[in-house]
N, C-alpha and C. Protein backbone atom coordinates (compact mmCIF):
# COMPACT_ATOMS: atom_id res chain seq x y z
N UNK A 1 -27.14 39.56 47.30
CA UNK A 1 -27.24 40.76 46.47
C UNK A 1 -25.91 41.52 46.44
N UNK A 2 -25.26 41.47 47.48
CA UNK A 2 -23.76 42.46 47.79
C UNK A 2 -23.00 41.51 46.59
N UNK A 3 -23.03 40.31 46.84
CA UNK A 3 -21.91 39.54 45.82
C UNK A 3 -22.43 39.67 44.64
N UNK A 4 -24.05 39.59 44.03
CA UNK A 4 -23.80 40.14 42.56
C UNK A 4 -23.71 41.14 42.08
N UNK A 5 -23.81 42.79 43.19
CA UNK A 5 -23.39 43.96 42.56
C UNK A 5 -22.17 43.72 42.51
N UNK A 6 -21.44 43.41 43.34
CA UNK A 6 -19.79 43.26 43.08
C UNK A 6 -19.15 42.24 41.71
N UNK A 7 -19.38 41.36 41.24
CA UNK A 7 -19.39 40.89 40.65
C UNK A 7 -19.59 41.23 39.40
N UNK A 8 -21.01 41.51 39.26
CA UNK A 8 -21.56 42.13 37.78
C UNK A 8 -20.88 43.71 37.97
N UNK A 9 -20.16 44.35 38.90
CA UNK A 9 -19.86 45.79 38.62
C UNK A 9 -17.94 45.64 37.85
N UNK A 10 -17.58 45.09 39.14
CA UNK A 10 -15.88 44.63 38.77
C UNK A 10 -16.22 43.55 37.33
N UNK A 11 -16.72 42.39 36.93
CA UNK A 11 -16.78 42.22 35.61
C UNK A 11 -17.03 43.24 34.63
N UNK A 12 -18.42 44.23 34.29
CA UNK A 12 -18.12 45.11 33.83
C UNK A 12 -17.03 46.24 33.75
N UNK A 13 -16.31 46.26 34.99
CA UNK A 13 -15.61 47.81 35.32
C UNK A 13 -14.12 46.98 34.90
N UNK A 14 -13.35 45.95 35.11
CA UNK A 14 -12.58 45.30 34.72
C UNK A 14 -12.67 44.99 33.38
N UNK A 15 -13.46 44.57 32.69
CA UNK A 15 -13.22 44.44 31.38
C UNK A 15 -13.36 45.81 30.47
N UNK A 16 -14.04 46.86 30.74
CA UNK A 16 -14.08 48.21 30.00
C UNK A 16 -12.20 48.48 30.12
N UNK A 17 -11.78 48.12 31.73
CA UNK A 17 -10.49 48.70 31.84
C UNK A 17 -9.21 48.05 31.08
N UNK A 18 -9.43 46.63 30.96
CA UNK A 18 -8.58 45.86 30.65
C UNK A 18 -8.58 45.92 28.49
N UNK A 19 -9.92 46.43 27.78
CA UNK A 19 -10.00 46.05 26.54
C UNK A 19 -9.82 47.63 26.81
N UNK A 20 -9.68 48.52 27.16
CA UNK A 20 -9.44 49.35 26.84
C UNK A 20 -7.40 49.77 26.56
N UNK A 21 -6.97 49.10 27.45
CA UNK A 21 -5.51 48.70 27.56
C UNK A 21 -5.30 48.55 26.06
N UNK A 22 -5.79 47.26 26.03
CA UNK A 22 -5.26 46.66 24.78
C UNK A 22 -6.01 47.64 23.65
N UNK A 23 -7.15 47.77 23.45
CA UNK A 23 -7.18 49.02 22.11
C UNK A 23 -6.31 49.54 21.67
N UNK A 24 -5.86 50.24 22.78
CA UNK A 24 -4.99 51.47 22.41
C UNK A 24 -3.40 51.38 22.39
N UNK A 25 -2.94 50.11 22.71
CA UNK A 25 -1.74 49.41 22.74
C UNK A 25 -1.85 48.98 20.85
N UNK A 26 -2.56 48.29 20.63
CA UNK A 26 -2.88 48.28 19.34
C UNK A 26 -3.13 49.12 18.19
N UNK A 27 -3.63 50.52 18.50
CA UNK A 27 -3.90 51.56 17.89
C UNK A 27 -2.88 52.12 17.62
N UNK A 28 -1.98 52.02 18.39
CA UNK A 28 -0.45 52.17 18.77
C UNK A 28 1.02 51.54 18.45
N UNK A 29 0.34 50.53 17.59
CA UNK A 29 0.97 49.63 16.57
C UNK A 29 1.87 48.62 17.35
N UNK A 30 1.25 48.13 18.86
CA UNK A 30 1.42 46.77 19.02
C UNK A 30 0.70 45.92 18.93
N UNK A 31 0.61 44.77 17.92
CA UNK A 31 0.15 43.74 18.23
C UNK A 31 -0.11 42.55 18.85
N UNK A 32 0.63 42.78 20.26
CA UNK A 32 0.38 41.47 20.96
C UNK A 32 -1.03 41.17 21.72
N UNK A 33 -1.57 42.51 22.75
CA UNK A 33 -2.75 42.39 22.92
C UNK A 33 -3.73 41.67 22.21
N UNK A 34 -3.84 41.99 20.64
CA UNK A 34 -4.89 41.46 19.28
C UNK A 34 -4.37 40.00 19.51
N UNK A 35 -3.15 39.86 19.43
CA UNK A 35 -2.70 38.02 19.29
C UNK A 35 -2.87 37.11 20.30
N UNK A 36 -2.85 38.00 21.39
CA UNK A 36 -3.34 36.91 23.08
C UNK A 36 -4.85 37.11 23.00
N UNK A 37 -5.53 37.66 21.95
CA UNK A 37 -7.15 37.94 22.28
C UNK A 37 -7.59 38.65 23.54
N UNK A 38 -7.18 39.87 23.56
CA UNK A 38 -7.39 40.82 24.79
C UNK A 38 -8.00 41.74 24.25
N UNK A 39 -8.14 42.17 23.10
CA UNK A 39 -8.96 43.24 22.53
C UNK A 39 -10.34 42.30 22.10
N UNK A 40 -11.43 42.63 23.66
CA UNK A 40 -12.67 41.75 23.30
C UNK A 40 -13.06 42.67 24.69
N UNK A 41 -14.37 42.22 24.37
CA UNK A 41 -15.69 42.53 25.82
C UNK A 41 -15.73 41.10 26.13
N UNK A 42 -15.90 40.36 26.30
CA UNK A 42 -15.48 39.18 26.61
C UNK A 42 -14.96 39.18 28.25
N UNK A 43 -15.72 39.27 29.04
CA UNK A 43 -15.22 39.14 31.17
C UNK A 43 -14.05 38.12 30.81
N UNK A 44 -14.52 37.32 30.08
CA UNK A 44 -13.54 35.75 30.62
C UNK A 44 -11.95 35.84 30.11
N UNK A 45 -12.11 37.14 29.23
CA UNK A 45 -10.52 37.09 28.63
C UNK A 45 -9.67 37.98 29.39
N UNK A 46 -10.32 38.79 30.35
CA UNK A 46 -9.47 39.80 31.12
C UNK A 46 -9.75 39.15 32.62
N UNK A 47 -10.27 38.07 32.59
CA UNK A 47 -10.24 38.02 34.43
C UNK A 47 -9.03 36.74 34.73
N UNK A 48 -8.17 37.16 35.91
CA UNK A 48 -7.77 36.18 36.60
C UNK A 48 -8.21 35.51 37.08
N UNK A 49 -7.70 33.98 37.33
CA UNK A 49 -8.04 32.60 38.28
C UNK A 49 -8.27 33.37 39.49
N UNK A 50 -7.02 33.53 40.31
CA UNK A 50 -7.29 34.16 41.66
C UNK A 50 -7.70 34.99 41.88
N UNK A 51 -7.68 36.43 41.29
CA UNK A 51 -8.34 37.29 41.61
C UNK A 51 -9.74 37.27 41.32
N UNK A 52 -10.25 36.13 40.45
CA UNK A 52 -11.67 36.30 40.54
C UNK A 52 -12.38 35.16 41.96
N UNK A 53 -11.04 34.60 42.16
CA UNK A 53 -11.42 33.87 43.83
C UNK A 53 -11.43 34.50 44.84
N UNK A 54 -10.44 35.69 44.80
CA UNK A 54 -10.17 36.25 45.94
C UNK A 54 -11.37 37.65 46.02
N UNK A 55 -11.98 37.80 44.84
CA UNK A 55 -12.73 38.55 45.03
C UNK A 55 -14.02 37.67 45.61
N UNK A 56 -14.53 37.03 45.42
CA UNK A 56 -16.00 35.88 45.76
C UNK A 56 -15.51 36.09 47.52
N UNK A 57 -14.34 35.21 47.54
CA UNK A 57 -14.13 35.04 49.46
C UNK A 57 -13.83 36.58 49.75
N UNK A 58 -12.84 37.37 49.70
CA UNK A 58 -12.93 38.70 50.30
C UNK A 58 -12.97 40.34 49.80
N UNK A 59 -13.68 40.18 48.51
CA UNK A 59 -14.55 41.09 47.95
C UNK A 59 -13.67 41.82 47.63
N UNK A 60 -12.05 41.38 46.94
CA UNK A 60 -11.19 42.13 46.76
C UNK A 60 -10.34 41.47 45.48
N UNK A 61 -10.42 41.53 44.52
CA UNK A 61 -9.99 41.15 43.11
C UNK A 61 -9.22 41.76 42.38
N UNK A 62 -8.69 40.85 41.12
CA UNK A 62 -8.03 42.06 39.94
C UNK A 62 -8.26 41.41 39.06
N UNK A 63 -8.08 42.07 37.37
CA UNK A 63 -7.89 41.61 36.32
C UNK A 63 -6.58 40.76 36.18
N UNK A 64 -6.61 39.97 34.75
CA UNK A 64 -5.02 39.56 34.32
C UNK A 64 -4.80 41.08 33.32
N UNK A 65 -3.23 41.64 33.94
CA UNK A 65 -2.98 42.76 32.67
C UNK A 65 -2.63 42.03 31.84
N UNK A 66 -2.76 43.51 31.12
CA UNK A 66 -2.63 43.58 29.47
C UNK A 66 -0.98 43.47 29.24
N UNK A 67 -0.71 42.46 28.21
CA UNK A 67 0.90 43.21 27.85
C UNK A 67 1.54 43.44 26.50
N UNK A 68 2.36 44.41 26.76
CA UNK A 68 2.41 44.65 25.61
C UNK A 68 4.18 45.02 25.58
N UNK A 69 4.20 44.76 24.09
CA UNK A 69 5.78 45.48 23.66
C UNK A 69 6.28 46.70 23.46
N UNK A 70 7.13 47.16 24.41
CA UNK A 70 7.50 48.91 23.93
C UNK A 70 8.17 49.22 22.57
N UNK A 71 8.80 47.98 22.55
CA UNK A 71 9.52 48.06 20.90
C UNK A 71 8.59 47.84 20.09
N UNK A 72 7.78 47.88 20.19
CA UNK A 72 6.61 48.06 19.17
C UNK A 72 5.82 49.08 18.36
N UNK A 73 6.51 50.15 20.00
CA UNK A 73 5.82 51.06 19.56
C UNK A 73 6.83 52.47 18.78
N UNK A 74 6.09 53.52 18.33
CA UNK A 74 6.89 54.47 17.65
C UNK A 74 7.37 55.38 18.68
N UNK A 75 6.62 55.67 19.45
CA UNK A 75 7.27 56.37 20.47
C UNK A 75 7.11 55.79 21.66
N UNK A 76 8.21 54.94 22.59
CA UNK A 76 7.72 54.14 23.48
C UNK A 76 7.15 54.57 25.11
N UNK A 77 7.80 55.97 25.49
CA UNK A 77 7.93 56.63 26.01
C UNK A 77 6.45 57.42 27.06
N UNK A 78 6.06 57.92 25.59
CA UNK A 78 4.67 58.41 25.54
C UNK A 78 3.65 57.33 25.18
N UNK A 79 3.71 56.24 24.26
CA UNK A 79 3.28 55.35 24.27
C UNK A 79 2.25 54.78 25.03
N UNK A 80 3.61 54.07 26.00
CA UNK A 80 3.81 53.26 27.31
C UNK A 80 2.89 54.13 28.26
N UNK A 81 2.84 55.57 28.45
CA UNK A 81 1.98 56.23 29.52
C UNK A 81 0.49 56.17 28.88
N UNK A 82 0.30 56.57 27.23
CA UNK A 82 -1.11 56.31 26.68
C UNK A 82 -1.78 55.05 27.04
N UNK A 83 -1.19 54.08 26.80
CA UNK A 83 -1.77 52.60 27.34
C UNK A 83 -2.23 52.65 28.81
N UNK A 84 -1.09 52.98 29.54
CA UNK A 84 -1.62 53.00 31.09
C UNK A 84 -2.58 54.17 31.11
N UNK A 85 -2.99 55.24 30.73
CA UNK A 85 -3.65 56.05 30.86
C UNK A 85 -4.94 55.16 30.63
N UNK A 86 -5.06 54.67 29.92
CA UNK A 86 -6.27 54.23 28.73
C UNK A 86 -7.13 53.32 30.12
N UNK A 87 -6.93 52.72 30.56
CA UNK A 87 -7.85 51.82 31.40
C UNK A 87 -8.45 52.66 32.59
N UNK A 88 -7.82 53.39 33.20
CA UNK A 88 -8.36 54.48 34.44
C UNK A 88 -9.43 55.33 33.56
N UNK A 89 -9.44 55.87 32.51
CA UNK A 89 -9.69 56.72 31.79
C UNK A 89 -11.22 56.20 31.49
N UNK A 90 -11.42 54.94 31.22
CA UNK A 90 -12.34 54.08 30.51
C UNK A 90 -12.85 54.01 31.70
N UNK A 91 -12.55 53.59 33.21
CA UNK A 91 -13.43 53.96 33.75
C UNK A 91 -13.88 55.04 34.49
N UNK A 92 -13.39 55.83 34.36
CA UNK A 92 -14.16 57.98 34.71
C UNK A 92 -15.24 57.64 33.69
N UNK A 93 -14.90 57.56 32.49
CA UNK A 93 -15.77 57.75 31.48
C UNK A 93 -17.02 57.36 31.74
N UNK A 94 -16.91 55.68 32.21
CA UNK A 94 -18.23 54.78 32.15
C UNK A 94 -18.61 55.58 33.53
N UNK A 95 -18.11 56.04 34.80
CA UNK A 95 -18.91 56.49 35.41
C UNK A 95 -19.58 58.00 35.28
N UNK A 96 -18.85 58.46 34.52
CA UNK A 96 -19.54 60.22 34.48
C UNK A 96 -20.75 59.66 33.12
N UNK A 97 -20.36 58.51 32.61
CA UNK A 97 -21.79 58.47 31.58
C UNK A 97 -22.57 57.75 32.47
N UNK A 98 -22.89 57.40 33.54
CA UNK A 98 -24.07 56.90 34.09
C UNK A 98 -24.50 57.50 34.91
N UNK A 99 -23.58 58.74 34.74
CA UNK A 99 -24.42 60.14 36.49
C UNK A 99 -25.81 60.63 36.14
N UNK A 100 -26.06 60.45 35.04
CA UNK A 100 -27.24 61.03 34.46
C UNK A 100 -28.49 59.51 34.54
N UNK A 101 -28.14 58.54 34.10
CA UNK A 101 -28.77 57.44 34.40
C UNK A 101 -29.48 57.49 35.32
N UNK A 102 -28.57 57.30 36.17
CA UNK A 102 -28.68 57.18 37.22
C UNK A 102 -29.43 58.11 38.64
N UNK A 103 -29.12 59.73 38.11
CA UNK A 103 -30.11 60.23 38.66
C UNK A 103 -31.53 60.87 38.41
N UNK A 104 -31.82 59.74 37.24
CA UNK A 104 -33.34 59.54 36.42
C UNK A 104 -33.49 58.66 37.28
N UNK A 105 -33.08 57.82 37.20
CA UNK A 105 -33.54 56.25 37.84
C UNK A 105 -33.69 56.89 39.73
N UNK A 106 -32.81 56.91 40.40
CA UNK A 106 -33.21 58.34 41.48
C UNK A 106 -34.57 58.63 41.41
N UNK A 107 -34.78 59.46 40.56
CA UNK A 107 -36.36 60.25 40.83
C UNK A 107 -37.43 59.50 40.98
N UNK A 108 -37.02 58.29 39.34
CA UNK A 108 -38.18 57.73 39.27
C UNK A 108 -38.61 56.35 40.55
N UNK A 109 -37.41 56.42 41.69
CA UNK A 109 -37.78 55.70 42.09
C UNK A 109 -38.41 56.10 43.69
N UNK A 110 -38.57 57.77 43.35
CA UNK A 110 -39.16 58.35 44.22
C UNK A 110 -40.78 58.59 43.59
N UNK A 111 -41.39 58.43 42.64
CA UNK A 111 -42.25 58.15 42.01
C UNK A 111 -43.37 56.94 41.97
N UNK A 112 -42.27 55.79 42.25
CA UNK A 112 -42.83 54.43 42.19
C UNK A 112 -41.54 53.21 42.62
N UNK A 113 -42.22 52.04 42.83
CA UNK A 113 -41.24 51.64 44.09
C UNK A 113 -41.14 49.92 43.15
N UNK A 114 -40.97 50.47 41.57
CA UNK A 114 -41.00 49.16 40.86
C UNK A 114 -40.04 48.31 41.53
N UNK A 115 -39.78 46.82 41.28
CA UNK A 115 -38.83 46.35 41.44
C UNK A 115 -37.50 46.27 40.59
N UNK A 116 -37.61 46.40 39.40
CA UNK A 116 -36.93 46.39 38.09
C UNK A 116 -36.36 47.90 37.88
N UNK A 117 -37.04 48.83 38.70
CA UNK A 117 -36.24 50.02 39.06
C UNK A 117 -35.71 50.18 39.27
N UNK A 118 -35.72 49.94 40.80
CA UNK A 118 -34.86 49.52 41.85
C UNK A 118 -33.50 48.66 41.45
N UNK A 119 -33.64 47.49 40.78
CA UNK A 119 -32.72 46.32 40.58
C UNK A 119 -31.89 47.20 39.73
N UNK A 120 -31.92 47.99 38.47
CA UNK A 120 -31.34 48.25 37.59
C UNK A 120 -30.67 49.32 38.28
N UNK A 121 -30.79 50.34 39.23
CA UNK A 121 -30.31 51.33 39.63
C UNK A 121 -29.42 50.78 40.59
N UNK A 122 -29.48 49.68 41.39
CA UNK A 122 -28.33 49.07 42.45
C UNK A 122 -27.57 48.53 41.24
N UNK A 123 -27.69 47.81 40.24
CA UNK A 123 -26.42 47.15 39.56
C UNK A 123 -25.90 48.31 39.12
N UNK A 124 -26.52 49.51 38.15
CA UNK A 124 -25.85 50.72 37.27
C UNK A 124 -25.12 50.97 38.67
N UNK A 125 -25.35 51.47 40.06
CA UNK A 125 -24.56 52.36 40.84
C UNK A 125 -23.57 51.50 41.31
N UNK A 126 -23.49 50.26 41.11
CA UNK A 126 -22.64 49.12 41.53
C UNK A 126 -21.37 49.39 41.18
N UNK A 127 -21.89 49.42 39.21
CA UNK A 127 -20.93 49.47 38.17
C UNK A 127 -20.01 51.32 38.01
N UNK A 128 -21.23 51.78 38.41
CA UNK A 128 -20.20 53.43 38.65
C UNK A 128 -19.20 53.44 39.68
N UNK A 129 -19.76 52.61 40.99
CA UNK A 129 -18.89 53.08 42.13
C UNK A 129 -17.43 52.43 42.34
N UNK A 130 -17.81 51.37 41.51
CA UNK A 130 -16.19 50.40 41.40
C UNK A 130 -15.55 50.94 40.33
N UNK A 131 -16.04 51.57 39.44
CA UNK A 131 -15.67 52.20 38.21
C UNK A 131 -14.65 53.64 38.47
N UNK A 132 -15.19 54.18 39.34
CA UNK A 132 -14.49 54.94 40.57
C UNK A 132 -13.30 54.58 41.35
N UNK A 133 -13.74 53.43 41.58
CA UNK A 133 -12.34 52.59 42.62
C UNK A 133 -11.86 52.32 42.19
N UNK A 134 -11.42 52.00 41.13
CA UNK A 134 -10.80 51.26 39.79
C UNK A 134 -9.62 52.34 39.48
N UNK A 135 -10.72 53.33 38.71
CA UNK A 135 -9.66 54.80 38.55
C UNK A 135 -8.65 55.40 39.75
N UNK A 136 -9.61 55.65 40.96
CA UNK A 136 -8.69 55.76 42.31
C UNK A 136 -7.25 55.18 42.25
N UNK A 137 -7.96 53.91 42.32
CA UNK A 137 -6.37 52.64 42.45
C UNK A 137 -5.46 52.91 41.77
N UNK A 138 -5.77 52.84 40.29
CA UNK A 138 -4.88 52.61 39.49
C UNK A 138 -4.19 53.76 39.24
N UNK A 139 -5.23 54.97 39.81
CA UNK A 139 -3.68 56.48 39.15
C UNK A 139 -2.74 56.59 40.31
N UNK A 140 -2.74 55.64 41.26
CA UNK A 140 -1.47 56.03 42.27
C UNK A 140 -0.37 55.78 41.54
N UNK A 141 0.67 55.97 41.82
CA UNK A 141 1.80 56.23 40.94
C UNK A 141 3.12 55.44 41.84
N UNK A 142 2.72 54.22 41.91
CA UNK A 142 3.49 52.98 42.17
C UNK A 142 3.14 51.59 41.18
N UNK A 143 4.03 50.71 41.08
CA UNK A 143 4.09 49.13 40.77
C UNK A 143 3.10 48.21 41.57
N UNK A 144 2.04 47.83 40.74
CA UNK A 144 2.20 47.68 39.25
C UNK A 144 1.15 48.35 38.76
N UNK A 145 0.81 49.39 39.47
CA UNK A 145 -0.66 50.24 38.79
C UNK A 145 -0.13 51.34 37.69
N UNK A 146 -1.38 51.43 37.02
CA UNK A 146 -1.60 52.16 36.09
C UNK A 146 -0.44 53.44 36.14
N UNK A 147 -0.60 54.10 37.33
CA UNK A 147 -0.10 55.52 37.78
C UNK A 147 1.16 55.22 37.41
N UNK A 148 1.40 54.37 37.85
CA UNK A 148 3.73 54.14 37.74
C UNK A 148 4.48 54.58 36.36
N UNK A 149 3.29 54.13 35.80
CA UNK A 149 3.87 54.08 33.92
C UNK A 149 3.26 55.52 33.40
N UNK A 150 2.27 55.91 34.05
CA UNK A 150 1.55 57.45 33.42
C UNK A 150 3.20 58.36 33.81
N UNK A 151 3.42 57.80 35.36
CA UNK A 151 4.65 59.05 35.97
C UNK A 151 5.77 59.15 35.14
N UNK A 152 6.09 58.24 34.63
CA UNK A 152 7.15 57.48 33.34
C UNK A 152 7.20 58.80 32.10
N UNK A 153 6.31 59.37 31.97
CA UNK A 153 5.99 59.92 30.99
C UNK A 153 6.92 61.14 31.45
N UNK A 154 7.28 62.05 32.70
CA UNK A 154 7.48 63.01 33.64
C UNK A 154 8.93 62.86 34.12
N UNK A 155 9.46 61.53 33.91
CA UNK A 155 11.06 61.26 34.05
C UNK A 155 11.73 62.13 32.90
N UNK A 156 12.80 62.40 33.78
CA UNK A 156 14.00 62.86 32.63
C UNK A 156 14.65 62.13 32.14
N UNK A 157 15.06 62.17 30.99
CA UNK A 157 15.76 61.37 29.97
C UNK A 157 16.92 60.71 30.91
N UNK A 158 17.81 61.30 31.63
CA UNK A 158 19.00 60.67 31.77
C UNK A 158 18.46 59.82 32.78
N UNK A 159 17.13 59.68 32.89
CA UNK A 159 16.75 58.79 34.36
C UNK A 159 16.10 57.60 33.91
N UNK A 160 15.40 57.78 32.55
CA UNK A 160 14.89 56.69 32.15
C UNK A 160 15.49 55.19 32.16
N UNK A 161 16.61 54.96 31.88
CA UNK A 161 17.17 53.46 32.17
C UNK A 161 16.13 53.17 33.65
N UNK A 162 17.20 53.81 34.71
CA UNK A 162 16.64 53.39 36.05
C UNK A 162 15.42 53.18 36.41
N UNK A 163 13.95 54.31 35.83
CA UNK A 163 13.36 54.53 35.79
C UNK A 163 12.60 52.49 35.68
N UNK A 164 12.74 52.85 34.12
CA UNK A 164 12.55 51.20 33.40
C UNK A 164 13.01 50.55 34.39
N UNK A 165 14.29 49.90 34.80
CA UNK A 165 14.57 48.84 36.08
C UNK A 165 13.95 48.61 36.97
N UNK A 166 13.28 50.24 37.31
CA UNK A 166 12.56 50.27 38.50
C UNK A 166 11.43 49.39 38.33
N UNK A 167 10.65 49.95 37.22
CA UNK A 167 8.94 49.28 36.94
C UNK A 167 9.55 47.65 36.52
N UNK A 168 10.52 47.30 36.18
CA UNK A 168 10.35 45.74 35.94
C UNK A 168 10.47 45.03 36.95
N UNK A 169 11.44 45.63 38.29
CA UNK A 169 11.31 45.08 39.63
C UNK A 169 10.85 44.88 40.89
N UNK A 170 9.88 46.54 40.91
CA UNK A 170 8.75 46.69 42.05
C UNK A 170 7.74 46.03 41.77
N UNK A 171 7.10 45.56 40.74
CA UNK A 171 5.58 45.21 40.57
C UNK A 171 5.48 44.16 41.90
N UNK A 172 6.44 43.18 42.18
CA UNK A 172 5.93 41.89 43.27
C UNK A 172 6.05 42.89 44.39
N UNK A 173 6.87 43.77 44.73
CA UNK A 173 7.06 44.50 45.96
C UNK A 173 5.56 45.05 46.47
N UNK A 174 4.89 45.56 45.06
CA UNK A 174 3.71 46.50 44.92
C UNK A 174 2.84 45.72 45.49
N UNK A 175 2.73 44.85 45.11
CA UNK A 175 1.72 43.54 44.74
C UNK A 175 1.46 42.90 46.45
N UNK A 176 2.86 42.62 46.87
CA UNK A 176 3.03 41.88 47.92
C UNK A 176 2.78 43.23 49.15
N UNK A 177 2.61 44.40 49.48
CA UNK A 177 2.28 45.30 50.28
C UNK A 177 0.78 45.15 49.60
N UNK A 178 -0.14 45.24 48.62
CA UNK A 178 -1.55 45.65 48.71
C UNK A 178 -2.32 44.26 49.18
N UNK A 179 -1.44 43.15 48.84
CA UNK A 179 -2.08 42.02 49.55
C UNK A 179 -1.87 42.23 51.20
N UNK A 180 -0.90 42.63 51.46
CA UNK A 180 -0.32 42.56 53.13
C UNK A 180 -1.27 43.48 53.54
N UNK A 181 -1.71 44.54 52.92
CA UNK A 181 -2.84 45.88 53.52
C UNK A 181 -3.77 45.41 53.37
N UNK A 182 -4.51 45.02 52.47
CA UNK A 182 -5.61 44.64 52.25
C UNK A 182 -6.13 43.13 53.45
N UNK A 183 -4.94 42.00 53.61
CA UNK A 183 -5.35 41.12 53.94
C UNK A 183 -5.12 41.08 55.89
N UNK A 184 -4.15 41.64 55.87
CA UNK A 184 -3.36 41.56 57.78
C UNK A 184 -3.67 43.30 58.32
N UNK A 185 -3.32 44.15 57.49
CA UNK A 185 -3.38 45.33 58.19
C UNK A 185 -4.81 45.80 58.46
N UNK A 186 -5.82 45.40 57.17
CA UNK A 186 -7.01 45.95 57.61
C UNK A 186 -7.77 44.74 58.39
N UNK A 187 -7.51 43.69 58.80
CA UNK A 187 -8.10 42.98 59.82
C UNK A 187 -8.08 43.00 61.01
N UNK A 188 -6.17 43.38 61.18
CA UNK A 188 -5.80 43.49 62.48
C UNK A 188 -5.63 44.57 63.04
N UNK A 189 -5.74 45.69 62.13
CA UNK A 189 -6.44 46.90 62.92
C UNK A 189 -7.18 47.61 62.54
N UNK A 190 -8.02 47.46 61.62
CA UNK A 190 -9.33 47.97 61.33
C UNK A 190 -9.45 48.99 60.39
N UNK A 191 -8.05 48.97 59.86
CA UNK A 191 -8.34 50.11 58.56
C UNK A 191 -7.26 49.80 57.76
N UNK A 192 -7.09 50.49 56.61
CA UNK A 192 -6.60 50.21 55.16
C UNK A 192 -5.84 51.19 54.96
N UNK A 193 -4.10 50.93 54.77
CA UNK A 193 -3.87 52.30 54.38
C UNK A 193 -3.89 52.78 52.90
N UNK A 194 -3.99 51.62 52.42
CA UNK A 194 -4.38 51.86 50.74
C UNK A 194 -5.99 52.17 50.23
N UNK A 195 -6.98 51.49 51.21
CA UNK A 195 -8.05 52.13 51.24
C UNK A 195 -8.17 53.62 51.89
N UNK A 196 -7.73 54.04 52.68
CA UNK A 196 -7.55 55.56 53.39
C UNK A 196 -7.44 56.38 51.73
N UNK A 197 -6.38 56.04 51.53
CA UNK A 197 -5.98 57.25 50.14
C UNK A 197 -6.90 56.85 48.89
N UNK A 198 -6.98 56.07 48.79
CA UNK A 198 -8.23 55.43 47.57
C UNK A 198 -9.03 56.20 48.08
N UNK A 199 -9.84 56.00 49.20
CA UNK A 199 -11.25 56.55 49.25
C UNK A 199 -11.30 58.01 49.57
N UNK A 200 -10.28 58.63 49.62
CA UNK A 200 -9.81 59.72 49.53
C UNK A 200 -10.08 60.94 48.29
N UNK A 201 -8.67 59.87 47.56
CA UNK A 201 -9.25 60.32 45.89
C UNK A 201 -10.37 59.80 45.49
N UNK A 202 -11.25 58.82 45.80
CA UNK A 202 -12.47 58.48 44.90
C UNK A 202 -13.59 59.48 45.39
N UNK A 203 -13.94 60.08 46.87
CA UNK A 203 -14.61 61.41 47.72
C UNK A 203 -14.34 62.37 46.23
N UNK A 204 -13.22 62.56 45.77
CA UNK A 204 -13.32 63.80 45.17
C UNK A 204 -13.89 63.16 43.55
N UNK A 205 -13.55 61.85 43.40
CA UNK A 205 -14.12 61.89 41.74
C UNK A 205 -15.69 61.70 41.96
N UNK A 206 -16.21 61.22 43.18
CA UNK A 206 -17.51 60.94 43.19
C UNK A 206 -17.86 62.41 43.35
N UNK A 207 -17.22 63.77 43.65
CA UNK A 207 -18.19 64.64 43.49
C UNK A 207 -17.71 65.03 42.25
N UNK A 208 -16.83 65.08 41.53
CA UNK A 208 -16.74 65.68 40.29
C UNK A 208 -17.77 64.70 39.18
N UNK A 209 -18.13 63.42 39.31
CA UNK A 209 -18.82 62.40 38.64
C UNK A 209 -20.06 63.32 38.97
N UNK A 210 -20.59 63.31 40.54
CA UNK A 210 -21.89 64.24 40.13
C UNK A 210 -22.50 65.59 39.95
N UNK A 211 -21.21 66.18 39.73
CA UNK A 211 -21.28 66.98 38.52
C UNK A 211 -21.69 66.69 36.92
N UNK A 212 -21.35 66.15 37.08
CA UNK A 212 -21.65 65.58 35.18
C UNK A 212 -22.97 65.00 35.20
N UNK A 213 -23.86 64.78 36.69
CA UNK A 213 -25.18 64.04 36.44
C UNK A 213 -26.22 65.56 35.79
């Protein structure tokens, strides 16, 4: 049961995040997203080989990103931060629209002890709570998450070159520390320092989410 809430939540919560990328990269008058077929609901067009392995063995996954051309766009600048905005965003959304769902499904299952109650309210809270973690992750404001390119927006002009150099050369740096945390630090001593601050910020969107229930 743990592996198909995870599963059916990160497929849903990954693909809202990933077609949401590309929408608005497109809306935005690039077309490459539309030409690699990334603007779809479609799980199978936004998931990675490995990360959909590495999520099955240690419950820890990613999408394939979205990419896109800055010369594409009219303003690349602001652009470039709308796109990265767009996937964190898509999932607040999907979770503040299921706070209410969800605490119907709550009552009614203080009412009656269906099974199909029950089932539908563990997958919906599956899909909110990774939907949550998702957003967490991605607004930190490092390579190669979401956040790096929103901060982009907040550089000063005479910094932007560097700025750009920066995001084309940290992403493996990024990449290669959340695997090293995720895989050696939280085994060999029992906690996460990227989970610490994630679950940090997600404490505060899960109470602002139930607010909106």
């Amino acid at each position: 049961m743990d592996i198909l809430i995870i599963v059916v939540g990160v497929a849903f919560a990954v693909t809202v995040h990933e077609f949401c990328h590309a929408w608005v990269a497109d809306r935005l008058g690039d077309p490459t997203p539309r030409m690699q077929g990334r603007i779809s609901l479609n799980p199978i067009r936004h998931f990675d080989l490995f990360g959909t392995i590495s999520l099955i063995l240690f419950k820890f996954g990613w999408g394939k990103p979205v990419q896109f051309n800055p010369h594409n766009l009219k303003y690349p600048k602001r652009d470039s931060a709308l796109i990265a905005l767009a996937g964190p965003m898509a999932n607040l959304i999907t979770a503040l629209a299921l706070a209410t769902p969800l605490r119907l499904l709550d009552q009614q299952m203080t009412l009656e002890s269906s099974g199909t109650v029950v089932f539908l309210f563990i997958i919906l809270k599956g899909i909110s709570d990774i939907s949550v973690i998702l957003f967490s992750l991605n607004m930190l404001p490092f390579p190669p998450l979401d956040g790096s390119k929103i901060v982009g927006l907040l550089v000063p002009k005479r910094f932007e070159r560097h700025y750009a150099e920066y995001l084309f050369k940290a992403p493996q740096y990024g990449i290669l520390f959340i695997l090293f945390d995720v895989f050696f630090i939280r085994n060999v001593f029992g906690f996460s320092v990227l989970g610490t601050i994630v679950g940090a910020i997600a404490q505060w969107v899960f109470a602002l989410v139930s607010l909106g229930a």
